[in-house]
N, C-alpha and C. Protein backbone atom coordinates (compact mmCIF):
# COMPACT_ATOMS: atom_id res chain seq x y z
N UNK A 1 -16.56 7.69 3.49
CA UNK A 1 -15.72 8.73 4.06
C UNK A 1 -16.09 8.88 5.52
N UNK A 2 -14.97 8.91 6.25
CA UNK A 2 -15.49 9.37 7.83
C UNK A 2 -14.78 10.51 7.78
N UNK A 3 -15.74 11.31 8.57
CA UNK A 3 -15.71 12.89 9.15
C UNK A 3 -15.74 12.75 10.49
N UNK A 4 -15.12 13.33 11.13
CA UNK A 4 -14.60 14.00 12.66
C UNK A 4 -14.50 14.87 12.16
N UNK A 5 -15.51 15.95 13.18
CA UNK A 5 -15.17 17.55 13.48
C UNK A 5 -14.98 17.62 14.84
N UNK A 6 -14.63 18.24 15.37
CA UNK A 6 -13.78 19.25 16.46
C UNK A 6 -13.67 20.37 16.83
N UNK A 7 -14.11 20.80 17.67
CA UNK A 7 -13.51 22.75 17.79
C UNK A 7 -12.57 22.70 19.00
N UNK A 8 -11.29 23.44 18.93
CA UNK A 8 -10.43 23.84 19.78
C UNK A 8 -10.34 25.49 19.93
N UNK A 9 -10.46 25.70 20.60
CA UNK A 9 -10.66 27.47 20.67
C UNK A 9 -11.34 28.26 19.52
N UNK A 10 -10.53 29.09 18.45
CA UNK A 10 -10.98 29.30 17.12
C UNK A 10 -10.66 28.64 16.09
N UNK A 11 -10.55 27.39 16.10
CA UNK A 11 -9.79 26.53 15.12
C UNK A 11 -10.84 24.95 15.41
N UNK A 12 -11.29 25.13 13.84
CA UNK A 12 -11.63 23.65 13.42
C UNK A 12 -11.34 22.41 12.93
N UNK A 13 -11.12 21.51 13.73
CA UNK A 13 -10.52 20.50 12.90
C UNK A 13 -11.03 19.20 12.54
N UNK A 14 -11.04 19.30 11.67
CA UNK A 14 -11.84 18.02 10.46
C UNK A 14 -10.96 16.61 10.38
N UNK A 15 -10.79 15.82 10.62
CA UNK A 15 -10.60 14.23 10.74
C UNK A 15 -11.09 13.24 9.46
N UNK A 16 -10.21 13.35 8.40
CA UNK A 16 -11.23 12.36 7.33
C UNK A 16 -10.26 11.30 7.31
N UNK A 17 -11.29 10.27 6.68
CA UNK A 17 -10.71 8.74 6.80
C UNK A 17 -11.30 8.18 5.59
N UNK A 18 -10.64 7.43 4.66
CA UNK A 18 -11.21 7.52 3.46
C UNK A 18 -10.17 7.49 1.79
N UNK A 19 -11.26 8.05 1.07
CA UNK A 19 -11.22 8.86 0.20
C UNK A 19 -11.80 10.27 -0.07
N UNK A 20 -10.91 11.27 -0.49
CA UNK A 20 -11.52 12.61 -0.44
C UNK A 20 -11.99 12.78 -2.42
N UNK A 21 -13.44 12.45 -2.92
CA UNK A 21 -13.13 12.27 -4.28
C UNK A 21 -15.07 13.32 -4.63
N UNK A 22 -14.61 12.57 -5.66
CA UNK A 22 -16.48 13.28 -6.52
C UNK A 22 -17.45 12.82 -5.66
N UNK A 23 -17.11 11.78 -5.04
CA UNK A 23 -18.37 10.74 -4.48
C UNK A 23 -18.33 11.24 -2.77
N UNK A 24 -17.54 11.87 -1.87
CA UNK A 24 -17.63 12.39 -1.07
C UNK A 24 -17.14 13.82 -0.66
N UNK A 25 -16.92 14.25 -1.36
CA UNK A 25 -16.93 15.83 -1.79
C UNK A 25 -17.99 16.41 -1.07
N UNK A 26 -18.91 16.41 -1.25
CA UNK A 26 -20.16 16.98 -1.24
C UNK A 26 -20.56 16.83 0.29
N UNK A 27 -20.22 16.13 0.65
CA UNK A 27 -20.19 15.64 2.45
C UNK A 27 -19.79 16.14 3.21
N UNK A 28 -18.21 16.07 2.59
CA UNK A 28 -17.52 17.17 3.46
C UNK A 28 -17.82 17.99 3.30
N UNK A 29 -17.79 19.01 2.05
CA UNK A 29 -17.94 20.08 1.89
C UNK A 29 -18.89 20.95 3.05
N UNK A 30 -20.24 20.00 2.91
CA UNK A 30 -21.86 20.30 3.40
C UNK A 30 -21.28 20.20 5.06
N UNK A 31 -20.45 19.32 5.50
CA UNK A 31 -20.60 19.54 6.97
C UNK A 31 -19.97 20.51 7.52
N UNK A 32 -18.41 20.62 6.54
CA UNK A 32 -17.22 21.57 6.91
C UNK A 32 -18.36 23.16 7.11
N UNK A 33 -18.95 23.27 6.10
CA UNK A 33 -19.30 24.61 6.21
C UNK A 33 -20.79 24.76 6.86
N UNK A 34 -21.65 23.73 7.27
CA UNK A 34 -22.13 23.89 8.55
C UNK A 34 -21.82 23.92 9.75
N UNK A 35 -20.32 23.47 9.83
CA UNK A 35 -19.93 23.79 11.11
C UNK A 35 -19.26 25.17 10.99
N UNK A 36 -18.92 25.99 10.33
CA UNK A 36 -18.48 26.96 10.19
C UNK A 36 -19.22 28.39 9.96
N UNK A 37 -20.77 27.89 9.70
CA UNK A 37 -21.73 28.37 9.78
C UNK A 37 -22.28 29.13 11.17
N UNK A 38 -22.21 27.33 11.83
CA UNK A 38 -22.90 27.37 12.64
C UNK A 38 -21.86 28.14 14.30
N UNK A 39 -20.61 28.87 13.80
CA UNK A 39 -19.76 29.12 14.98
C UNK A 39 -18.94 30.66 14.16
N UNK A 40 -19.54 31.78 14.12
CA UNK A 40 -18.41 32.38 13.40
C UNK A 40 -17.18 32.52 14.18
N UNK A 41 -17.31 32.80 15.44
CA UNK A 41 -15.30 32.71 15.98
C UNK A 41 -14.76 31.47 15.60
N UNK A 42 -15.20 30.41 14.48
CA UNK A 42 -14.09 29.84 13.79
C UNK A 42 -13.26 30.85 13.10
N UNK A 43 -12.29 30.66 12.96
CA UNK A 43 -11.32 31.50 12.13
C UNK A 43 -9.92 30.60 11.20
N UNK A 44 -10.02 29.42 12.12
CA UNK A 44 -8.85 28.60 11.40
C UNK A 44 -9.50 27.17 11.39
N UNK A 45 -8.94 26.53 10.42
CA UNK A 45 -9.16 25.53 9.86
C UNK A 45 -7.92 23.87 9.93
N UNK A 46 -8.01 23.05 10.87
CA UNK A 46 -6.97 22.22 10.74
C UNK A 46 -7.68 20.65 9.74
N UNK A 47 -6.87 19.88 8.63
CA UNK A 47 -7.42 18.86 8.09
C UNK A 47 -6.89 18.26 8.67
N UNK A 48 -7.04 17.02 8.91
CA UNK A 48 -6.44 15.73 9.59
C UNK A 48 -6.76 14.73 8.41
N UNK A 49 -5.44 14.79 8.05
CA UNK A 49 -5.40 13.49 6.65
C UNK A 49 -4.37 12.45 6.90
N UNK A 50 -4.47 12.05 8.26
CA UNK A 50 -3.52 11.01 8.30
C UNK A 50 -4.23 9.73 7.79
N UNK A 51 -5.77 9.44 7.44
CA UNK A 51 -6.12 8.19 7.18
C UNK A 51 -7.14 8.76 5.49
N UNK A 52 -6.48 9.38 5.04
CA UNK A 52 -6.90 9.84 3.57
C UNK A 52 -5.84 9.00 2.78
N UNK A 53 -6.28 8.11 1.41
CA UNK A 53 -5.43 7.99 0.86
C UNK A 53 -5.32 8.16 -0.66
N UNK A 54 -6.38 8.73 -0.62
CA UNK A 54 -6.77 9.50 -2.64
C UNK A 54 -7.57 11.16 -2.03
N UNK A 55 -7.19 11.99 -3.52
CA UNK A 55 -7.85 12.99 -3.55
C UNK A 55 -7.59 13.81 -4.70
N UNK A 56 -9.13 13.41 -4.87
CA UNK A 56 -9.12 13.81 -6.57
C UNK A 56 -9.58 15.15 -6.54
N UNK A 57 -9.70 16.23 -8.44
CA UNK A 57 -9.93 17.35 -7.77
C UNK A 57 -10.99 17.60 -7.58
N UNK A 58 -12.24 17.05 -7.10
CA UNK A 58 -13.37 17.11 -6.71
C UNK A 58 -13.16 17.93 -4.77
N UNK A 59 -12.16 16.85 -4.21
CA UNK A 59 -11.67 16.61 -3.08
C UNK A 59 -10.69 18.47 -3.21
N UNK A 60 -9.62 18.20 -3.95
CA UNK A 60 -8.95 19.19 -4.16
C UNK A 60 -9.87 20.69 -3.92
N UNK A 61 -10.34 20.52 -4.65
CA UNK A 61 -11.80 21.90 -5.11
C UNK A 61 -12.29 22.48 -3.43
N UNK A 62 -12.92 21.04 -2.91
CA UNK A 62 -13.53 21.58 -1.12
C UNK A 62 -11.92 21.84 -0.01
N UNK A 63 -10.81 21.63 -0.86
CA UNK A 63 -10.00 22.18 0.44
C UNK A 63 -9.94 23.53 -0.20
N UNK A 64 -10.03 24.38 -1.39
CA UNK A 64 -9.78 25.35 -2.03
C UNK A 64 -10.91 26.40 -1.54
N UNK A 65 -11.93 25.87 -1.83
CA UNK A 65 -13.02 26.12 -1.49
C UNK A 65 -13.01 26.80 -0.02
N UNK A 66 -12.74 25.71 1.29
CA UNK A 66 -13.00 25.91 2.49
C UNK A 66 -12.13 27.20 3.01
N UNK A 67 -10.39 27.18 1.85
CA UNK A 67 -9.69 28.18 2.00
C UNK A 67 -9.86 29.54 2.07
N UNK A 68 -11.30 29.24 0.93
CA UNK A 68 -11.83 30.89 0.86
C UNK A 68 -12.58 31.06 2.01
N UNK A 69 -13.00 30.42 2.61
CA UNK A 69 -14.02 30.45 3.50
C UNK A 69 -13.04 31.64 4.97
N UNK A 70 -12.15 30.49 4.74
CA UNK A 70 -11.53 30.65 6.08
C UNK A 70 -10.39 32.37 6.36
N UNK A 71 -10.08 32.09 4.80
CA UNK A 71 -9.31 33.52 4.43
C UNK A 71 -10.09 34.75 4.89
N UNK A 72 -11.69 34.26 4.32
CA UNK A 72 -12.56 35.24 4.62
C UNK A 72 -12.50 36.28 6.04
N UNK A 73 -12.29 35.07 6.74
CA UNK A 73 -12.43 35.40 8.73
C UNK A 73 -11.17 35.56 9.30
N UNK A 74 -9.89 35.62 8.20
CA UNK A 74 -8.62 36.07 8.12
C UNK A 74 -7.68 34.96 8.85
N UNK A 75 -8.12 33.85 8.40
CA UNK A 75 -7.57 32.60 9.59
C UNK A 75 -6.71 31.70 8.21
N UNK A 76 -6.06 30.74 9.02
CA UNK A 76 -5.02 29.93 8.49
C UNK A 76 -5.53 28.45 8.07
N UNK A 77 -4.90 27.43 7.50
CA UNK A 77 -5.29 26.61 7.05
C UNK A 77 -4.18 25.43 6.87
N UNK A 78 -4.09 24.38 7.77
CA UNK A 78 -2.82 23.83 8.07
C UNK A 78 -3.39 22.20 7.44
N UNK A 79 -2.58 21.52 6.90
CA UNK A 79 -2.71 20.03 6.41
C UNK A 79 -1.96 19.03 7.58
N UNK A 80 -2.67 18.54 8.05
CA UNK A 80 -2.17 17.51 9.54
C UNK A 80 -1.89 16.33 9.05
N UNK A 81 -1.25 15.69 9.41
CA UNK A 81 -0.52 14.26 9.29
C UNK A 81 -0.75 13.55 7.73
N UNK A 82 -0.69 14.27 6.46
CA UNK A 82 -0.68 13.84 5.53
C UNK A 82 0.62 12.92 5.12
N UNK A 83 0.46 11.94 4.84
CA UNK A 83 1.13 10.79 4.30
C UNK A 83 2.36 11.17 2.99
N UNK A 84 3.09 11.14 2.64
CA UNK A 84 4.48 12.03 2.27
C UNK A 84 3.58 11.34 0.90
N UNK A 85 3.18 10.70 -0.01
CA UNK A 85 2.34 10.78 -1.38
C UNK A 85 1.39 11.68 -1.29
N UNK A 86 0.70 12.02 -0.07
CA UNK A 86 -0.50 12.67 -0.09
C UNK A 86 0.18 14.27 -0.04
N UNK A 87 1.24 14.39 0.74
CA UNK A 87 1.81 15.72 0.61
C UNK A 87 2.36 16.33 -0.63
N UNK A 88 3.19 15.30 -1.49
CA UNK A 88 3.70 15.52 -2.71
C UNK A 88 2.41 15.96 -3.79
N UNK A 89 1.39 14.56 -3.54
CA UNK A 89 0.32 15.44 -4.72
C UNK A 89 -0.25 16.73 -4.23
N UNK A 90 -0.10 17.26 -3.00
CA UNK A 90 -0.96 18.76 -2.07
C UNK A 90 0.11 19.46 -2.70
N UNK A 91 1.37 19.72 -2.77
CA UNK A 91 2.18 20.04 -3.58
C UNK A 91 2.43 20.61 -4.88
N UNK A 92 2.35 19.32 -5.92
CA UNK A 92 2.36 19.40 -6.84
C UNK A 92 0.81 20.40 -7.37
N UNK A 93 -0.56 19.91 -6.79
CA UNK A 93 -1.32 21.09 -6.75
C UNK A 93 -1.41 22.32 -6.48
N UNK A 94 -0.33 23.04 -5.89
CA UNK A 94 -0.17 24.05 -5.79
C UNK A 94 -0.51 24.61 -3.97
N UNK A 95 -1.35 23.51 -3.37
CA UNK A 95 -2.06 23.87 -2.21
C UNK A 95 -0.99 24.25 -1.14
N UNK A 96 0.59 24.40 -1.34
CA UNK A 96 1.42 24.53 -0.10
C UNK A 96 1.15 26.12 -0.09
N UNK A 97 0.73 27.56 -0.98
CA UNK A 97 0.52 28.05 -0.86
C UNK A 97 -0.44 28.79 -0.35
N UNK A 98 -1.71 28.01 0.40
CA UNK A 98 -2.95 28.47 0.99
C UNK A 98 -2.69 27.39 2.10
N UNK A 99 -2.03 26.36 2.15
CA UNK A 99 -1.82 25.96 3.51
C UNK A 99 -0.38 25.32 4.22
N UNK A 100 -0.48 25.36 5.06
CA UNK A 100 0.58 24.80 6.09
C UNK A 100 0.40 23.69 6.13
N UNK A 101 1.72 22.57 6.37
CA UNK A 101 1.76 21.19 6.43
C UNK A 101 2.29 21.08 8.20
N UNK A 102 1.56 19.96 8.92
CA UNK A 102 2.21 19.74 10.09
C UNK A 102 1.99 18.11 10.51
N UNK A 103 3.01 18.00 11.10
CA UNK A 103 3.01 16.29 11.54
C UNK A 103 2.41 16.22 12.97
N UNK A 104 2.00 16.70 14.01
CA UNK A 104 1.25 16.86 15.03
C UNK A 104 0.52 18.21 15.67
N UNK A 105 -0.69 17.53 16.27
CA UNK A 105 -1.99 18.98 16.16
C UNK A 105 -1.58 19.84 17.24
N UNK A 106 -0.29 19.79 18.04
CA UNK A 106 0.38 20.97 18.58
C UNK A 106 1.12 22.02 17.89
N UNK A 107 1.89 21.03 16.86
CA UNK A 107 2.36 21.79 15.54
C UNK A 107 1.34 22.97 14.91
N UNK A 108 0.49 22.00 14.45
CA UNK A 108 -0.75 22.55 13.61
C UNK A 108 -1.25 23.80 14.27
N UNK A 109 -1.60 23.56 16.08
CA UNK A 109 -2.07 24.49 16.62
C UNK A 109 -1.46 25.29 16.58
N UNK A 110 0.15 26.14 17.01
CA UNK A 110 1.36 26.43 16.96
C UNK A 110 0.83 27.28 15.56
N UNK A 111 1.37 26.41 14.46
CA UNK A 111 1.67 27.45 13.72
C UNK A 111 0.53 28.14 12.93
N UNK A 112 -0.66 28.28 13.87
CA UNK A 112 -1.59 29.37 13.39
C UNK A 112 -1.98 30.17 14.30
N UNK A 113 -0.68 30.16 15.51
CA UNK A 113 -0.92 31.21 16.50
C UNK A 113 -1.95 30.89 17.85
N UNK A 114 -2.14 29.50 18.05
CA UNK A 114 -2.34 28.89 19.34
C UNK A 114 -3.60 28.79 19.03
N UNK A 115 -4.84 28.39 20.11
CA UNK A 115 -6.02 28.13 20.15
C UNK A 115 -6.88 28.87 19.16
């Protein structure tokens, strides 16, 4: 799994490349929320899943997970360049309701109210 993190104003954005599954779960999970740790004016959360192409609910669980995190600090949670299979299964999981889908990170930025 590759991880890219990022900070843009109050908004974090995570870069995975990969698979998001049981076997790297735990990775992300552990970095997402050391970096979120380690900055509380995070408040929003952007994924960058344009080079994700499985996600099992191990994977499922740490975007659910990070949701609470982020809800916590009253911030948003947007899905970036997910692949139209990868959107349908975010979907069919139920996740369009805790997050926003966007096809570019101006979008993404945009619709959680700018930096």
């Amino acid at each position: 799994m590759d991880i890219a993190i990022k900070r843009v104003g109050k908004t974090l954005i995570v870069s995975l490349g990969g698979e998001l599954d049981l076997a790297t779960a735990g990775e992300v999970r552990d970095r997402v929320d050391s970096a979120l740790l380690e900055d509380s004016r995070l408040h929003h959360l952007i994924w960058d899943l344009e080079k994700v192409g499985f996600i099992d609910s191990s994977g499922l669980g740490v975007l659910l997970g990070r949701y609470k995190k982020i809800q916590q600090r009253s911030g948003k949670v947007v899905a970036l360049r997910a692949t139209e299979p990868l959107r349908r299964m975010l979907r069919m999981a139920g996740m369009e309701r805790i997050m926003q889908f966007a096809d570019t990170e101006e979008q993404a930025l945009a619709q959680i109210g700018g930096r």
